[in-house]
PDB file of N, CA and C in Angstrom:
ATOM      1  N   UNK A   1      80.519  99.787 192.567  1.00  0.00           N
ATOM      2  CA  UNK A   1      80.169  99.978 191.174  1.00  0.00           C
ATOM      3  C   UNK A   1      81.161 100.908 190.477  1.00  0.00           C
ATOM      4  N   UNK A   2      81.610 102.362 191.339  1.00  0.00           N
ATOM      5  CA  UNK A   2      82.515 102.528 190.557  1.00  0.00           C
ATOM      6  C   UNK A   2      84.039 102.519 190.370  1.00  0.00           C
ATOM      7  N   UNK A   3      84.295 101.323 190.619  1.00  0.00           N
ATOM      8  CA  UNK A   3      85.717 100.421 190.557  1.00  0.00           C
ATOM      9  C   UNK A   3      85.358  99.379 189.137  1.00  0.00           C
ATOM     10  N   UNK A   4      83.952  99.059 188.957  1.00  0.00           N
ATOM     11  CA  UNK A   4      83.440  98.195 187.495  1.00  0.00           C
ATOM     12  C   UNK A   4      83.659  99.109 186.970  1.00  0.00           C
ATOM     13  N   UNK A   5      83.169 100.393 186.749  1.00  0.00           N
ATOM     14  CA  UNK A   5      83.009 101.443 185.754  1.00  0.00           C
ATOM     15  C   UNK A   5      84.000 101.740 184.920  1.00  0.00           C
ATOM     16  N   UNK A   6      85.489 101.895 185.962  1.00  0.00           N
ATOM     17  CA  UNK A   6      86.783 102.709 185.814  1.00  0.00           C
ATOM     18  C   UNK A   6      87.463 101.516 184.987  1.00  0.00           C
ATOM     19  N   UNK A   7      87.406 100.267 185.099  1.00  0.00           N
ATOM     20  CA  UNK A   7      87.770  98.798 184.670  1.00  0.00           C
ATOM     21  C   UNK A   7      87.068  99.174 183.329  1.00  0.00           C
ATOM     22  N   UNK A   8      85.670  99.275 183.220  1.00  0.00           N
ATOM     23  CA  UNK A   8      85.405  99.083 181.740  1.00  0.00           C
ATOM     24  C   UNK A   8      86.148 100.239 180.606  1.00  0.00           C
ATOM     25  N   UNK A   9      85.979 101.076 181.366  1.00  0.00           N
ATOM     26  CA  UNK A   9      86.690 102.551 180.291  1.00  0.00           C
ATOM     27  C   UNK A   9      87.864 101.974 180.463  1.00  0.00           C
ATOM     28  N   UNK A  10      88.833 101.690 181.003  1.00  0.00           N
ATOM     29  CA  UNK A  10      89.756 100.958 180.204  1.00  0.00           C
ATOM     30  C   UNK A  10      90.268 100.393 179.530  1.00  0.00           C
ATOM     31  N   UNK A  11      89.023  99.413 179.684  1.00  0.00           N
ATOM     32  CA  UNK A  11      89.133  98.347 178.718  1.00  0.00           C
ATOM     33  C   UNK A  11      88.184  99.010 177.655  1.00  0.00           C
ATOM     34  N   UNK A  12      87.438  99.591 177.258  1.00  0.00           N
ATOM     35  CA  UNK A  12      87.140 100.134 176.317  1.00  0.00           C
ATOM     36  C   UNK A  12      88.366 101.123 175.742  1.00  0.00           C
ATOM     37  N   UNK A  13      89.400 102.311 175.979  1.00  0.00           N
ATOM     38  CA  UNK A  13      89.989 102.874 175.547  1.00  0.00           C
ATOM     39  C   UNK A  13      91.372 101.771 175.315  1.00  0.00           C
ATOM     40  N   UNK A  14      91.283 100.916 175.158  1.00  0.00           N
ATOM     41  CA  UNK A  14      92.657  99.799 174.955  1.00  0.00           C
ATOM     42  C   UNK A  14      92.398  99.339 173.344  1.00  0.00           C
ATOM     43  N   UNK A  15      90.564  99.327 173.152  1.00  0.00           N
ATOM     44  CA  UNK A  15      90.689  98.780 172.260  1.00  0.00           C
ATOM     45  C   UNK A  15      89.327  99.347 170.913  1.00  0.00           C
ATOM     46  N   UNK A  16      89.937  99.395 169.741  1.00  0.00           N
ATOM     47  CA  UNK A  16      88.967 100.277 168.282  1.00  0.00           C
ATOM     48  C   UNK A  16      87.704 100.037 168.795  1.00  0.00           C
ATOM     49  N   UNK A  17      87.015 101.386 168.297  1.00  0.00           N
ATOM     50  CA  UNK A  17      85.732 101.398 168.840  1.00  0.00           C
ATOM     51  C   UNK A  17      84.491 100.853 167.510  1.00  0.00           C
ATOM     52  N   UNK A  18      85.485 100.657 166.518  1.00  0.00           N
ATOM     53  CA  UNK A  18      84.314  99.532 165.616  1.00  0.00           C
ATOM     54  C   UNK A  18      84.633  98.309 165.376  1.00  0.00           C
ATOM     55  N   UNK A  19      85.404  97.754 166.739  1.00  0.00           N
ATOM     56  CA  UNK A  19      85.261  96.088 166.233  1.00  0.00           C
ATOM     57  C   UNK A  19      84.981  95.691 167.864  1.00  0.00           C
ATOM     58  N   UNK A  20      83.595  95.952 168.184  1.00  0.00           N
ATOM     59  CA  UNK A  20      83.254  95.428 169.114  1.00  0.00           C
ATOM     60  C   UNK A  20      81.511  95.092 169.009  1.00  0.00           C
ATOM     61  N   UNK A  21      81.557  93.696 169.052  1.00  0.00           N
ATOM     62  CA  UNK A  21      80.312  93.396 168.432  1.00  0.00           C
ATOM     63  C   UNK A  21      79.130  92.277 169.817  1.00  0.00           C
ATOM     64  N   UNK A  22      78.396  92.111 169.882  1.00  0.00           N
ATOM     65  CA  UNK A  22      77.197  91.675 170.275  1.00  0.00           C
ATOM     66  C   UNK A  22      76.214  90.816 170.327  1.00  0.00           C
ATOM     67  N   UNK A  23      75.961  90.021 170.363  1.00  0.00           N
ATOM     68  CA  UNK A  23      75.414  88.868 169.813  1.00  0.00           C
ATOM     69  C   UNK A  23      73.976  88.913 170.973  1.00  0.00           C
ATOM     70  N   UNK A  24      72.962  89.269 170.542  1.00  0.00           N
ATOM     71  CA  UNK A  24      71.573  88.935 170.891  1.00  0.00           C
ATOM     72  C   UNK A  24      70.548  88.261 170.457  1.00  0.00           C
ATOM     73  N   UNK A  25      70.098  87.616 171.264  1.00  0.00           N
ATOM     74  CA  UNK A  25      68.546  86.634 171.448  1.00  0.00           C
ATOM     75  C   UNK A  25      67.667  87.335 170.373  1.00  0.00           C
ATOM     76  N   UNK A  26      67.495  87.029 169.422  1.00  0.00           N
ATOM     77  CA  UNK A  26      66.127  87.873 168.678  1.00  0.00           C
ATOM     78  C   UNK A  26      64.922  88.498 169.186  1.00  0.00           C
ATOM     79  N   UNK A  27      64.245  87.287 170.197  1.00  0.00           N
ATOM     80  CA  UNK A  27      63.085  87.235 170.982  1.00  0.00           C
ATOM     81  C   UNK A  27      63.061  87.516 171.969  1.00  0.00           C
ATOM     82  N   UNK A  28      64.019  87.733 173.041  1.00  0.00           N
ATOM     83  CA  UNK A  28      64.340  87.945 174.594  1.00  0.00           C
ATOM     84  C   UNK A  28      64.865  89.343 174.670  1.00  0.00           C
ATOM     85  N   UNK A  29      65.763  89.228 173.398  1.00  0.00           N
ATOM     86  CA  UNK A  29      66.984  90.459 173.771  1.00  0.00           C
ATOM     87  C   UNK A  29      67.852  90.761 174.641  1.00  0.00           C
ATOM     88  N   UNK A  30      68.074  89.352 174.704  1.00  0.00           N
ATOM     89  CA  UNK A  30      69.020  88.830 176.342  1.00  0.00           C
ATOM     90  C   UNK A  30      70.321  89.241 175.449  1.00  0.00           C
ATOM     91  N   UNK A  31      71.448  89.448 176.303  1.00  0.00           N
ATOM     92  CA  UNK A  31      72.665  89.378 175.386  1.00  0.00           C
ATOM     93  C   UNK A  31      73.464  88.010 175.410  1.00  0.00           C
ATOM     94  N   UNK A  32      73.699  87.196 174.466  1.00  0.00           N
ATOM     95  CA  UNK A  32      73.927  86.213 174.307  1.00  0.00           C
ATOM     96  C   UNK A  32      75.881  85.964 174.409  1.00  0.00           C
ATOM     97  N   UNK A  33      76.359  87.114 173.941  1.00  0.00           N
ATOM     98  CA  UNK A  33      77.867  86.989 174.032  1.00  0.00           C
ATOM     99  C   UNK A  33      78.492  88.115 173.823  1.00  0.00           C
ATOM    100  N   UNK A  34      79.287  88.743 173.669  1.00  0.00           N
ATOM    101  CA  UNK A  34      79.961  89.899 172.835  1.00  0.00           C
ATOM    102  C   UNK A  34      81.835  89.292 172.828  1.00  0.00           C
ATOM    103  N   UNK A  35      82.265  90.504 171.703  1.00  0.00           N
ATOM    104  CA  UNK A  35      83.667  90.530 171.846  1.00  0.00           C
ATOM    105  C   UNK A  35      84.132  91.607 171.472  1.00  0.00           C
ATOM    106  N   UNK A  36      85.613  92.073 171.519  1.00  0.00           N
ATOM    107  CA  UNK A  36      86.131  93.593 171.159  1.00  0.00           C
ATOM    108  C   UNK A  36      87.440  93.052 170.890  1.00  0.00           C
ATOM    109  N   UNK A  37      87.892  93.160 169.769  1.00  0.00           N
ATOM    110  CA  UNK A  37      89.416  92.896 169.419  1.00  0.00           C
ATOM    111  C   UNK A  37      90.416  94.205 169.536  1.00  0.00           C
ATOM    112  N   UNK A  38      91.194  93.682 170.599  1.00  0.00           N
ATOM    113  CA  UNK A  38      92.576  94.729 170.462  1.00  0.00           C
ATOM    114  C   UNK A  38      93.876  94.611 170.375  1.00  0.00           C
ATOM    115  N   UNK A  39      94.573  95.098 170.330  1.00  0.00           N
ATOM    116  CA  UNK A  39      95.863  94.886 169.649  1.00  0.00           C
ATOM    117  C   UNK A  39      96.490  93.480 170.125  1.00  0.00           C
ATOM    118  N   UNK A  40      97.346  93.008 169.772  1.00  0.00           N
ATOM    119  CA  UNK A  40      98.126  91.981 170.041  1.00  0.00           C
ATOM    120  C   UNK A  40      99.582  92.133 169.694  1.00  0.00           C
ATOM    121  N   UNK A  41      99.990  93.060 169.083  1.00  0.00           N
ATOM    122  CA  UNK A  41     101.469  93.146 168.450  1.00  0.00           C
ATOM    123  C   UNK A  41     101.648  94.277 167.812  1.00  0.00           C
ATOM    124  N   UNK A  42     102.799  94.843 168.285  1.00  0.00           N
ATOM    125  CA  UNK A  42     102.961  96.252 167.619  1.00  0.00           C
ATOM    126  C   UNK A  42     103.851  96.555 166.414  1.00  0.00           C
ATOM    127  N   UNK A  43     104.734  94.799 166.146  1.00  0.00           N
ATOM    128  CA  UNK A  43     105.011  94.763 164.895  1.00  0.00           C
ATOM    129  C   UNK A  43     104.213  95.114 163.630  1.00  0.00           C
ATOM    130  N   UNK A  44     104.857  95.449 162.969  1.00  0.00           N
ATOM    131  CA  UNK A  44     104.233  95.805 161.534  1.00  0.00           C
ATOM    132  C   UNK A  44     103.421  94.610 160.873  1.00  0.00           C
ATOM    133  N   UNK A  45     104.309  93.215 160.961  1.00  0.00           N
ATOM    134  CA  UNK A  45     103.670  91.963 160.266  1.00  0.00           C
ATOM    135  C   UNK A  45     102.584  91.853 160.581  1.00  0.00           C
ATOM    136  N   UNK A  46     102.161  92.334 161.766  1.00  0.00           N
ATOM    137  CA  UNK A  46     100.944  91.698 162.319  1.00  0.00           C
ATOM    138  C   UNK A  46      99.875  92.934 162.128  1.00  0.00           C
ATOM    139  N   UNK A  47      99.984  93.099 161.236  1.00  0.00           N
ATOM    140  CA  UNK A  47      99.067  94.477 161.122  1.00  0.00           C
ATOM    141  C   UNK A  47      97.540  94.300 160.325  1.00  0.00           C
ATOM    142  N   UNK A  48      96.739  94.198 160.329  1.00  0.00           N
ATOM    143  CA  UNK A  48      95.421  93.968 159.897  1.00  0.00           C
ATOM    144  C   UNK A  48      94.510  92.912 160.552  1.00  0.00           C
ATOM    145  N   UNK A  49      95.544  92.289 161.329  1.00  0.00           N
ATOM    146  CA  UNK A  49      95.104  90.842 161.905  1.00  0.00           C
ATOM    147  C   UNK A  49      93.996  90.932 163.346  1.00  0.00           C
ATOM    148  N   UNK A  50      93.400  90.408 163.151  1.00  0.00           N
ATOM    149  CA  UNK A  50      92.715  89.873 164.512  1.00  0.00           C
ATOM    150  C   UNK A  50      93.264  88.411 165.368  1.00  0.00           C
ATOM    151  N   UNK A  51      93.090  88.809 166.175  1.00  0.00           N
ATOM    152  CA  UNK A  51      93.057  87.110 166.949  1.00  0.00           C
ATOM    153  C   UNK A  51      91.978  86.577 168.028  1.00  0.00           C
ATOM    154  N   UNK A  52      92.006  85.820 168.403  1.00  0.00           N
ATOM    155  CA  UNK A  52      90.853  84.893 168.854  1.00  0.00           C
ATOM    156  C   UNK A  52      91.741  84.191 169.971  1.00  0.00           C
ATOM    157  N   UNK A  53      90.591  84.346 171.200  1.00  0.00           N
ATOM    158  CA  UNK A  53      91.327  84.057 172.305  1.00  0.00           C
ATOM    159  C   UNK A  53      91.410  82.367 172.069  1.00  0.00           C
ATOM    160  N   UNK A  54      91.920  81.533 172.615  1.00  0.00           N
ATOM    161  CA  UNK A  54      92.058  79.988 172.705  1.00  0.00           C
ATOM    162  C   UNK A  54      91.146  79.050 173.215  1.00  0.00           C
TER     163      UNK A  54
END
């Protein structure tokens, strides 16, 4: 378990801590999906952008 742990704080400190969102069951409160967008390009052009995996 803590080899998962050390993996997630990583991946949590890689990427903004308000664009990571959640998607739950209304009625269950199962978690249905999530996502966290992080960088993709350190060019300037690409600056405001999100992307979406394929």
């Amino acid at each position: 378990m803590t080899a998962h742990v050390r993996q997630g704080e990583a991946f949590a400190a890689a990427r903004p801590p308000l664009h990571r969102h959640l998607a739950a069951d209304a009625v269950s409160r199962r978690v249905a999906g999530w996502t966290a967008v992080g960088a993709v390009s350190s060019r300037c052009v690409h600056a405001g952008g999100a992307a979406c995996p394929a």
